[in-house]
C-alpha atoms as a PDB file:
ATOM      1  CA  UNK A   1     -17.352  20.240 -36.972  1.00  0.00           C
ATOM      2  CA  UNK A   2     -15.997  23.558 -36.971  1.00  0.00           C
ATOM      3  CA  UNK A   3     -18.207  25.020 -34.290  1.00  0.00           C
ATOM      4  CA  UNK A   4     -18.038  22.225 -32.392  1.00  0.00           C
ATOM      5  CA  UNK A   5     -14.290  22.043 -31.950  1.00  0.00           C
ATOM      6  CA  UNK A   6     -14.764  25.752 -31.041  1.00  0.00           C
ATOM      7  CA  UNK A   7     -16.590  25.443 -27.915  1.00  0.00           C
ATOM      8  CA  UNK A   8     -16.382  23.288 -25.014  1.00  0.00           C
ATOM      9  CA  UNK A   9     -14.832  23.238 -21.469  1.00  0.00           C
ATOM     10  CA  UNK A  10     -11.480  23.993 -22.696  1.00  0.00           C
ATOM     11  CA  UNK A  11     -12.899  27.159 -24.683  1.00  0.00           C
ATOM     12  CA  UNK A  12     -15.326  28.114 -21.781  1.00  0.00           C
ATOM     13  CA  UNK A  13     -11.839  28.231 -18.875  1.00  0.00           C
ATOM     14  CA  UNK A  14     -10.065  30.700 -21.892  1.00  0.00           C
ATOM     15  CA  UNK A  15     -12.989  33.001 -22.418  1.00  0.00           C
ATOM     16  CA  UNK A  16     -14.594  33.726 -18.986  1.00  0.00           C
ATOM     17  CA  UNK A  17     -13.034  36.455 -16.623  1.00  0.00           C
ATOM     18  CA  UNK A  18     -11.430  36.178 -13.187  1.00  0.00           C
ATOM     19  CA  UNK A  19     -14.466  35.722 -11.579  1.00  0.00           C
ATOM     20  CA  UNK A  20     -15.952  32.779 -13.207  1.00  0.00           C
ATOM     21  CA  UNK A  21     -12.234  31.166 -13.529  1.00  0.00           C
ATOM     22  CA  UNK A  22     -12.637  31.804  -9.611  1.00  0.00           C
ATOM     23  CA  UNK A  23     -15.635  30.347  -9.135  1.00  0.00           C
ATOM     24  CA  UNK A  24     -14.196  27.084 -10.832  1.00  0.00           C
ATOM     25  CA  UNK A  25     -11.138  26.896  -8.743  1.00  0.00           C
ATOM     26  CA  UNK A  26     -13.577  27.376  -5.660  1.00  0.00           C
ATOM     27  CA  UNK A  27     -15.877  24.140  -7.520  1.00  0.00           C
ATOM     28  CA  UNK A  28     -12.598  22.324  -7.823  1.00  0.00           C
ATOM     29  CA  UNK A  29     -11.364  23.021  -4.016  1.00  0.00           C
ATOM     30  CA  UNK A  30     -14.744  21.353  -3.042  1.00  0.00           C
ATOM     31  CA  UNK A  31     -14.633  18.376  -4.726  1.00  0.00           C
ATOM     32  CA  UNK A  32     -10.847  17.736  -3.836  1.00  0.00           C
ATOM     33  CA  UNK A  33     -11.938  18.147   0.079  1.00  0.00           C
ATOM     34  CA  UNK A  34     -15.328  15.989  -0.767  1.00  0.00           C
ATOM     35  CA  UNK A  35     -13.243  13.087  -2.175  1.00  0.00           C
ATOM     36  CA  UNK A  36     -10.631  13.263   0.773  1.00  0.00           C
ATOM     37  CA  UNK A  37     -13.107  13.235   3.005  1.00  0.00           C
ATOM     38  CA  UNK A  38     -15.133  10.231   1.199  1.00  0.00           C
ATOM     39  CA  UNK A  39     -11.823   8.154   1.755  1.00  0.00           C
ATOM     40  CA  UNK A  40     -10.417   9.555   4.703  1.00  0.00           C
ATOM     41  CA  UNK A  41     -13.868   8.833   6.767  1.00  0.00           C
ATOM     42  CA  UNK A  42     -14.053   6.037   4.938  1.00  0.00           C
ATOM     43  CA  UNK A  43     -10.961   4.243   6.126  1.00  0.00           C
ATOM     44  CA  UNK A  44     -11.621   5.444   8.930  1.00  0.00           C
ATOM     45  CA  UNK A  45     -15.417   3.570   9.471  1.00  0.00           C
ATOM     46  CA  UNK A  46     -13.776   0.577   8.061  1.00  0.00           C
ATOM     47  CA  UNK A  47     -11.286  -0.025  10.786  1.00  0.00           C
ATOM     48  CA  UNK A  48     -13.428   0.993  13.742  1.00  0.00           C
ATOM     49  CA  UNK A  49     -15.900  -1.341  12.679  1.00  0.00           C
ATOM     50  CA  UNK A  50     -13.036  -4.341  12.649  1.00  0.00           C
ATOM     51  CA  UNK A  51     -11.889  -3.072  15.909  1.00  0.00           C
ATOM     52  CA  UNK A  52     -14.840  -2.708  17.512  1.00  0.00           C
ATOM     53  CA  UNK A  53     -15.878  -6.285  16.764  1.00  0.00           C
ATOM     54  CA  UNK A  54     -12.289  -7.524  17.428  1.00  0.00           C
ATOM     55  CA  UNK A  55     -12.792  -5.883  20.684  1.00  0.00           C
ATOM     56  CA  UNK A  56     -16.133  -6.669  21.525  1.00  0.00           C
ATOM     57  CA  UNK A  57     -15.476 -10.551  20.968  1.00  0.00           C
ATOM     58  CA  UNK A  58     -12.616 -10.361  23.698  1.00  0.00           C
ATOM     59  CA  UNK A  59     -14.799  -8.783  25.779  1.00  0.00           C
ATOM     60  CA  UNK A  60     -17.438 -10.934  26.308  1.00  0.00           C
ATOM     61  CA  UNK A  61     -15.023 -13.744  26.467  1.00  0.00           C
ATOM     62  CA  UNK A  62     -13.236 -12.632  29.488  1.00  0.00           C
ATOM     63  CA  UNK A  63     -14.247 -13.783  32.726  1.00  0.00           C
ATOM     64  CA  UNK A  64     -14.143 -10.889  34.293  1.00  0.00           C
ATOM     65  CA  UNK A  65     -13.699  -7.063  33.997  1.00  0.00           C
ATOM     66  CA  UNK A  66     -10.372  -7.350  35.903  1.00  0.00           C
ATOM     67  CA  UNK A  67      -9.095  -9.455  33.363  1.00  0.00           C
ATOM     68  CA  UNK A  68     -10.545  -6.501  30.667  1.00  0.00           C
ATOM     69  CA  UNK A  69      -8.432  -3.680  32.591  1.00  0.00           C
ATOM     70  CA  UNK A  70      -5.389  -6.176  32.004  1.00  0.00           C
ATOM     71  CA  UNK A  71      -6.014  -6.899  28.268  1.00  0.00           C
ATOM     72  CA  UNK A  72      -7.009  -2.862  27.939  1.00  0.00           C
ATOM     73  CA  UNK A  73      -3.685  -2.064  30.175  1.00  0.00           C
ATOM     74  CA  UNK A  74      -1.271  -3.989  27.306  1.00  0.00           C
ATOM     75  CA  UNK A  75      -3.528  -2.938  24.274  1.00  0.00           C
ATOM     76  CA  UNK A  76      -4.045   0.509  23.824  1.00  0.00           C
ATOM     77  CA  UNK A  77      -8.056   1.172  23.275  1.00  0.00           C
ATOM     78  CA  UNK A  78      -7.791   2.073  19.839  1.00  0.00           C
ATOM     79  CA  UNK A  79     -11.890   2.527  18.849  1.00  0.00           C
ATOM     80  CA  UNK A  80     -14.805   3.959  20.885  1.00  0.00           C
ATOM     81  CA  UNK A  81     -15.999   0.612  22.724  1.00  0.00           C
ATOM     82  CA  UNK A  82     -12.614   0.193  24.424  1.00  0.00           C
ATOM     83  CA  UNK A  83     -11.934   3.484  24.921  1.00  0.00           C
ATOM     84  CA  UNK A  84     -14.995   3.732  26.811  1.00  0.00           C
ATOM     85  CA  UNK A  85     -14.334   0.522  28.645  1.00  0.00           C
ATOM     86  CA  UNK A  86     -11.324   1.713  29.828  1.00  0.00           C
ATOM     87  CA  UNK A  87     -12.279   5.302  30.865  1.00  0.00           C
ATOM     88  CA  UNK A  88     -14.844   3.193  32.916  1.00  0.00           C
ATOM     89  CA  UNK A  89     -13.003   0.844  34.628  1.00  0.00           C
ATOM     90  CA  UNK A  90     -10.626   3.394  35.695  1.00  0.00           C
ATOM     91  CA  UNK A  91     -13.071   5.684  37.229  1.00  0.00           C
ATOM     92  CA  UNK A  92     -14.823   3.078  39.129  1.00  0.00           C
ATOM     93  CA  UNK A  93     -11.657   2.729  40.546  1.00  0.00           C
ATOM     94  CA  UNK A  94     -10.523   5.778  41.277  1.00  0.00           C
ATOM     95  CA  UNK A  95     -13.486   6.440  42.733  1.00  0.00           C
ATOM     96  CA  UNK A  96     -13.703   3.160  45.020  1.00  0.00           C
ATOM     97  CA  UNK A  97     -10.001   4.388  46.067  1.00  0.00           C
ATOM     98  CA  UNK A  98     -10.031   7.547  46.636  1.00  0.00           C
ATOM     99  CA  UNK A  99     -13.319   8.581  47.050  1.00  0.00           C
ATOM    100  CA  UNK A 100     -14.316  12.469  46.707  1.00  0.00           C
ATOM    101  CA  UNK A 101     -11.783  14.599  46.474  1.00  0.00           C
ATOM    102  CA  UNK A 102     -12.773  17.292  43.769  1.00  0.00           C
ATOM    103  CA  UNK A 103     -15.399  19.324  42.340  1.00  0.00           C
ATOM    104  CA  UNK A 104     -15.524  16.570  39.244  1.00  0.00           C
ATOM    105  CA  UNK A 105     -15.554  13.684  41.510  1.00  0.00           C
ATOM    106  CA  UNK A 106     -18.683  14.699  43.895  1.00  0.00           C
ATOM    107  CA  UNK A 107     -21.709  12.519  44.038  1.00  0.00           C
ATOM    108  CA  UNK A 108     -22.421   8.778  44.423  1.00  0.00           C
ATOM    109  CA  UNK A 109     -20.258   6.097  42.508  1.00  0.00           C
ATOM    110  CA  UNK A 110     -23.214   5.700  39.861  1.00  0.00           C
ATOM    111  CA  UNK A 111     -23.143   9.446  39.170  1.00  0.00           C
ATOM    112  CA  UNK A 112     -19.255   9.741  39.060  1.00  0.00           C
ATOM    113  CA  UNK A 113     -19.451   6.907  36.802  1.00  0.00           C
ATOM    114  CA  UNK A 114     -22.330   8.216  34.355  1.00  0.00           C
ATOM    115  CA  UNK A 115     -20.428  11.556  34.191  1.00  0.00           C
ATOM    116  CA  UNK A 116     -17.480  10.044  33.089  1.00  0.00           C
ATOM    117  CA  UNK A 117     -19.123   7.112  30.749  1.00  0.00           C
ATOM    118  CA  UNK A 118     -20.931  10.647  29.109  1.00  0.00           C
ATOM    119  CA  UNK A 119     -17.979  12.272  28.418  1.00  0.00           C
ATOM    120  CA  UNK A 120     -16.297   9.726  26.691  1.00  0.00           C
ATOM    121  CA  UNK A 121     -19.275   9.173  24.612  1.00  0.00           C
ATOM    122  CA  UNK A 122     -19.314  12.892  23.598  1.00  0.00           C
ATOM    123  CA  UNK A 123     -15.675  12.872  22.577  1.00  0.00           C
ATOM    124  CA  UNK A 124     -16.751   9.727  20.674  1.00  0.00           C
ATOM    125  CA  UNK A 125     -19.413  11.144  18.924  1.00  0.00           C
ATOM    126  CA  UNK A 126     -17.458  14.488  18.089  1.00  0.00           C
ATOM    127  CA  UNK A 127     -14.680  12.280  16.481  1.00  0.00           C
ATOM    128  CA  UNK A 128     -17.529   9.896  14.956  1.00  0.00           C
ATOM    129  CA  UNK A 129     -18.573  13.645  13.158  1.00  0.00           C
ATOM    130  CA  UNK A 130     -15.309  14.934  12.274  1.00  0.00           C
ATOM    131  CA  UNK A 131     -15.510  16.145   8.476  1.00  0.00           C
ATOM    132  CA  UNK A 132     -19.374  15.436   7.860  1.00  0.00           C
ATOM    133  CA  UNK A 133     -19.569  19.504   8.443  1.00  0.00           C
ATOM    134  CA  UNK A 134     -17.439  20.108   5.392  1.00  0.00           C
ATOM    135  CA  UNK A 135     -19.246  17.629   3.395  1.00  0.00           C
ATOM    136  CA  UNK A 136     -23.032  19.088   4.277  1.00  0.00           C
ATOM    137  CA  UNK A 137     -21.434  22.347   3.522  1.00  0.00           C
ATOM    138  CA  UNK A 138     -20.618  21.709   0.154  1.00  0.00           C
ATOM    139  CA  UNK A 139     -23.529  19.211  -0.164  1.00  0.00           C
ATOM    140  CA  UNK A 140     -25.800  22.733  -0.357  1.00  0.00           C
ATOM    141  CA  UNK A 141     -23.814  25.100  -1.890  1.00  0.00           C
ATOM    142  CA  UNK A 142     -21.888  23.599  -4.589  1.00  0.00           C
ATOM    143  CA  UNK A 143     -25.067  23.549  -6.293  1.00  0.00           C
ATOM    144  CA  UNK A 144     -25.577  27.331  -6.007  1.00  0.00           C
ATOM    145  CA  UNK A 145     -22.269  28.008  -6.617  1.00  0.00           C
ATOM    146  CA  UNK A 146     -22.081  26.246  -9.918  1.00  0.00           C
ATOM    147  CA  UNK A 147     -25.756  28.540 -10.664  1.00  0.00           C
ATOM    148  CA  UNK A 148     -23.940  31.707  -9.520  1.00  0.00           C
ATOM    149  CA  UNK A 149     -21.188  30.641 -12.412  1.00  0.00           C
ATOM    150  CA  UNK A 150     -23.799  29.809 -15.332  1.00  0.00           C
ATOM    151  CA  UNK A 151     -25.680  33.349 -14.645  1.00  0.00           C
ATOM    152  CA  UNK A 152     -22.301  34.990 -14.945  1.00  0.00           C
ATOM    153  CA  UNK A 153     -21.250  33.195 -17.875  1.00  0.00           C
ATOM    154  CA  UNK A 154     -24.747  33.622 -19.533  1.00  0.00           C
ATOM    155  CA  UNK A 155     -24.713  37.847 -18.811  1.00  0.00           C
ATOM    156  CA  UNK A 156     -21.450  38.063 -20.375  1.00  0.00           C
ATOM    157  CA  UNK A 157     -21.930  35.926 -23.399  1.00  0.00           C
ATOM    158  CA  UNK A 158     -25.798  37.848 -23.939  1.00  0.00           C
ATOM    159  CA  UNK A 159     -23.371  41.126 -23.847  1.00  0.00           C
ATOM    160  CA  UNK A 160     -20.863  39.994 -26.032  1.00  0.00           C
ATOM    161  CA  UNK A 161     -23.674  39.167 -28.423  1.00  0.00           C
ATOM    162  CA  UNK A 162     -25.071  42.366 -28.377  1.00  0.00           C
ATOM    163  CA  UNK A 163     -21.755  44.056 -28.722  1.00  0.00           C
ATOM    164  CA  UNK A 164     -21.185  42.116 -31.833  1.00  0.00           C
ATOM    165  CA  UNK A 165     -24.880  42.516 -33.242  1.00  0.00           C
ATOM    166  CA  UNK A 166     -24.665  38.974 -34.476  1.00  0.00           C
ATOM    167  CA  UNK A 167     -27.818  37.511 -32.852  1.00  0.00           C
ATOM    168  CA  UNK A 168     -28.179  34.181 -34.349  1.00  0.00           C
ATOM    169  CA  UNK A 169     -28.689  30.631 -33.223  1.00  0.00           C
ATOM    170  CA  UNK A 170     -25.495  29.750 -33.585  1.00  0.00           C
ATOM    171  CA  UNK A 171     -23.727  32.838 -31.874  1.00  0.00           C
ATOM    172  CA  UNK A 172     -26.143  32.575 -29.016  1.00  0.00           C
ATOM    173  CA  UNK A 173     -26.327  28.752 -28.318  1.00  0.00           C
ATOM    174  CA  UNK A 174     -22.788  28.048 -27.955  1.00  0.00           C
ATOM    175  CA  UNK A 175     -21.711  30.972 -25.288  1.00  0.00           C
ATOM    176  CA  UNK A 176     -24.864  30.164 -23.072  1.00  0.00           C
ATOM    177  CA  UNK A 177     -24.436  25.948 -23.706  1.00  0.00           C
ATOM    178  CA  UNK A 178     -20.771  26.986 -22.443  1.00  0.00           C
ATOM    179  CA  UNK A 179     -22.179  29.142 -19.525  1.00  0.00           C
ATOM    180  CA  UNK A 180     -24.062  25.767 -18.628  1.00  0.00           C
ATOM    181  CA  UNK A 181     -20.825  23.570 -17.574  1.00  0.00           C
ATOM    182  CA  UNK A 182     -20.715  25.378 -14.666  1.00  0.00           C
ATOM    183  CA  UNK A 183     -24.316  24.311 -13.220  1.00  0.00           C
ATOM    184  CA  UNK A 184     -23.343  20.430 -14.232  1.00  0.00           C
ATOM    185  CA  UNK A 185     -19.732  21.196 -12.258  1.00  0.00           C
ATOM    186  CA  UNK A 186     -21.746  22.161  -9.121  1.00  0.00           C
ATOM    187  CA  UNK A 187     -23.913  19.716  -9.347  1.00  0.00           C
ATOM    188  CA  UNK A 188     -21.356  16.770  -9.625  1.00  0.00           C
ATOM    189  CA  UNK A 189     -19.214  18.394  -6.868  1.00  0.00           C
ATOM    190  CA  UNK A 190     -22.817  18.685  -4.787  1.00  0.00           C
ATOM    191  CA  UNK A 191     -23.869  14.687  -5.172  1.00  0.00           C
ATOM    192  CA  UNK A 192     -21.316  12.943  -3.704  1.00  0.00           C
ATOM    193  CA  UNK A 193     -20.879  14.824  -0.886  1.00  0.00           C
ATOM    194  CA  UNK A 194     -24.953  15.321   0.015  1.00  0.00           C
ATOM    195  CA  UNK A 195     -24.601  10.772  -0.888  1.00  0.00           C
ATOM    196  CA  UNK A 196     -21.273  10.764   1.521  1.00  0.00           C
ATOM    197  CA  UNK A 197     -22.703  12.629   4.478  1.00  0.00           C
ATOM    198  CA  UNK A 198     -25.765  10.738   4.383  1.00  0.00           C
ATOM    199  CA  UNK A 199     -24.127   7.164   4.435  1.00  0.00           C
ATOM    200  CA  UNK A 200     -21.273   8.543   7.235  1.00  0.00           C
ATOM    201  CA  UNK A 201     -24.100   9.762   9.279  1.00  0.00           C
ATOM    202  CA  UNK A 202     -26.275   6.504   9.422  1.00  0.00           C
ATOM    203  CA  UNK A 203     -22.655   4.827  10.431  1.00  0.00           C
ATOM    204  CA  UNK A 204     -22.311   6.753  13.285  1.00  0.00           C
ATOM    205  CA  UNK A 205     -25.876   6.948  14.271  1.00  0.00           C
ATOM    206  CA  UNK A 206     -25.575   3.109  14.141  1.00  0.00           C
ATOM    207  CA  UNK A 207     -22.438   2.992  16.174  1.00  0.00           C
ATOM    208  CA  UNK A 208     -23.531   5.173  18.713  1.00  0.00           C
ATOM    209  CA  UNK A 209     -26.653   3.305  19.297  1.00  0.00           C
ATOM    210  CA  UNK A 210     -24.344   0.098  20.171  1.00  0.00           C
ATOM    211  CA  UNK A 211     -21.940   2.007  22.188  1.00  0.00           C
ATOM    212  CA  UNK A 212     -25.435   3.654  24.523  1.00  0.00           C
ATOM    213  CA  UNK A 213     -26.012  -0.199  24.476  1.00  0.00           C
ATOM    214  CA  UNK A 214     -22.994  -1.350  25.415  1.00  0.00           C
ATOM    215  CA  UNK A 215     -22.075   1.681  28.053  1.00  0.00           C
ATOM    216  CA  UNK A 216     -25.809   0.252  29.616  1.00  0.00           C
ATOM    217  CA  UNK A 217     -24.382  -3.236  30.045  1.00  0.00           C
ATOM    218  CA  UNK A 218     -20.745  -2.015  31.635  1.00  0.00           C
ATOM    219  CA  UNK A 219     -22.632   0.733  33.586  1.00  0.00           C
ATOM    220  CA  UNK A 220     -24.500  -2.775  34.863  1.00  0.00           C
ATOM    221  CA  UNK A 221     -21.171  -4.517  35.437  1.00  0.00           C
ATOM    222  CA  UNK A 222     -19.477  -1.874  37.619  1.00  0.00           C
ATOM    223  CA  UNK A 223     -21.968  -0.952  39.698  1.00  0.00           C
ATOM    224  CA  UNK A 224     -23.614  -3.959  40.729  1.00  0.00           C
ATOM    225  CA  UNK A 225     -21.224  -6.398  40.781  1.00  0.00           C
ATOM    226  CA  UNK A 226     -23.592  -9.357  39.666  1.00  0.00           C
ATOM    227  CA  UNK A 227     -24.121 -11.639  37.001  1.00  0.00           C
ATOM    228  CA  UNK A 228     -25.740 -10.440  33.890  1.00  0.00           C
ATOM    229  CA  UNK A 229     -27.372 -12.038  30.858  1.00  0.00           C
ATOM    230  CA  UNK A 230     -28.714 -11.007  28.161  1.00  0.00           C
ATOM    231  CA  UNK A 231     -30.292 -12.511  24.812  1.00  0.00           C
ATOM    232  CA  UNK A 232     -29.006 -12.131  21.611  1.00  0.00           C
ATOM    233  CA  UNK A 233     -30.738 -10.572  18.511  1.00  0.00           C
ATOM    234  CA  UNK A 234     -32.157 -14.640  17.458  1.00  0.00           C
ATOM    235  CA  UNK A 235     -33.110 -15.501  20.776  1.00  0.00           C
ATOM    236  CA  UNK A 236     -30.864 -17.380  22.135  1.00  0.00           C
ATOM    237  CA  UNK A 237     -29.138 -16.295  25.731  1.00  0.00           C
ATOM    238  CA  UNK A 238     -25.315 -15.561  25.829  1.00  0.00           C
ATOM    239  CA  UNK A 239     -23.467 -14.965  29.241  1.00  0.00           C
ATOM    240  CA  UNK A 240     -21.885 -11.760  30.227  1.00  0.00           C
ATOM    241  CA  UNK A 241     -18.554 -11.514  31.540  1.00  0.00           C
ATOM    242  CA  UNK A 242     -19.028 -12.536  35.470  1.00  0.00           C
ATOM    243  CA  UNK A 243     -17.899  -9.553  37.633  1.00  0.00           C
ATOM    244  CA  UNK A 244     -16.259  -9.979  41.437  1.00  0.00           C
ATOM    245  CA  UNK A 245     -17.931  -8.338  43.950  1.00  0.00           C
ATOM    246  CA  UNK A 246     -16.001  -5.386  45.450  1.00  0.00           C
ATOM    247  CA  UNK A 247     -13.729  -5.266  42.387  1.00  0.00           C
ATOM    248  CA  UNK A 248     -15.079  -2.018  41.425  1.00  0.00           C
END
């Protein structure tokens, strides 16, 4: 009961030197950015998801994209599909008005309007991918970090051994068991993250392929100015919004 009330975590933090007390602050750092991350992104998936489909629904019952650029002028877009809706609109305008007057603005209306329909999507997707850096980083080297501490802990607890001669069991089982905590902290800082990224990725890989959907359909609308339809996932047809000719 003795020995086991004489090692642990607690007796592991008030043996090991500055390094491997460093090593644990640096394992601790992770996992506080990993878990802030995890909710932050989180949150953050959550609403643009009920946005998104908040938005989409008014979208495709409007009548047309005029009355979009109304509801988009006195709500602020506030997710990627209406952001990119209204980045459209107002190009196709500004375009139809003013025609080409700078480097940025050269080309046909269809170009002008894919360059700008593209750049919105890339500032999309870099926002989409804010934080998932952090969390592969620590996803691959928490683990090694958490190693790095058990080898250190193991060398010193081997010399401390043979400094004090006393090579038995139970004088060599506790200091390396000890030494061990770190590997198990690196690996439970490591999991979540490597689980988090995953899951955060195949979010925005799923959004993104509706937005490329979506940016199809109001590429459609702004440049052809006709009636679109298109069938939904069980078959059954569903009308666009109708879009006036000349109102792009």
């Amino acid at each position: 009961m003795d020995l086991q009330q004489s090692y642990g975590f607690a007796h592991f933090l008030s043996q090991t030197d500055a390094v491997g007390k460093s090593l644990f602050v640096v394992l601790l750092l992770m996992s506080l950015a990993t878990w802030y991350l995890i909710v932050a992104k989180g949150l953050q998936v959550f609403l643009t998801r009920r946005r998104s489909a908040r938005f989409l629904d008014t979208f495709w019952s409007m009548p047309s994209l005029n009355a979009v650029e109304r509801h988009l002028e006195q709500h602020h877009p506030d997710e990627p599909f209406s952001h990119l809706a209204y980045h459209a609109i107002v190009a196709a305008r500004h375009h139809a008005r003013h025609g080409v007057n700078r480097l940025d603005e050269a080309g046909s209306k269809s170009e002008f309007l894919t360059r700008s329909m593209r750049r919105v999507i890339d500032e999309e997707t870099a926002r989409l991918e804010w934080g998932l850096t952090v969390l592969a980083s620590v996803g691959s080297t928490a683990p090694f970090v958490g190693l790095f501490g058990t080898v250190w802990g193991v060398y010193h607890a081997l010399v401390a051994i043979g400094i004090s001669g006393q090579g038995t069991l139970d004088k060599v089982a506790g200091p390396v068991g000890e030494a061990l905590i770190m590997t198990g902290a690196g690996l439970a800082v490591a999991i979540p993250a490597v689980l988090a990224y995953n899951a955060f990725v195949r979010s925005n890989r799923m959004v993104l392929a509706k937005l490329d959907a979506f940016a199809h359909d109001l590429y459609s609308f702004l440049t052809t100015g006709a009636h679109f339809e298109a069938e939904t996932a069980n078959g059954n047809r569903r009308t666009q919004p109708q879009v006036v000719k000349g109102a792009a």
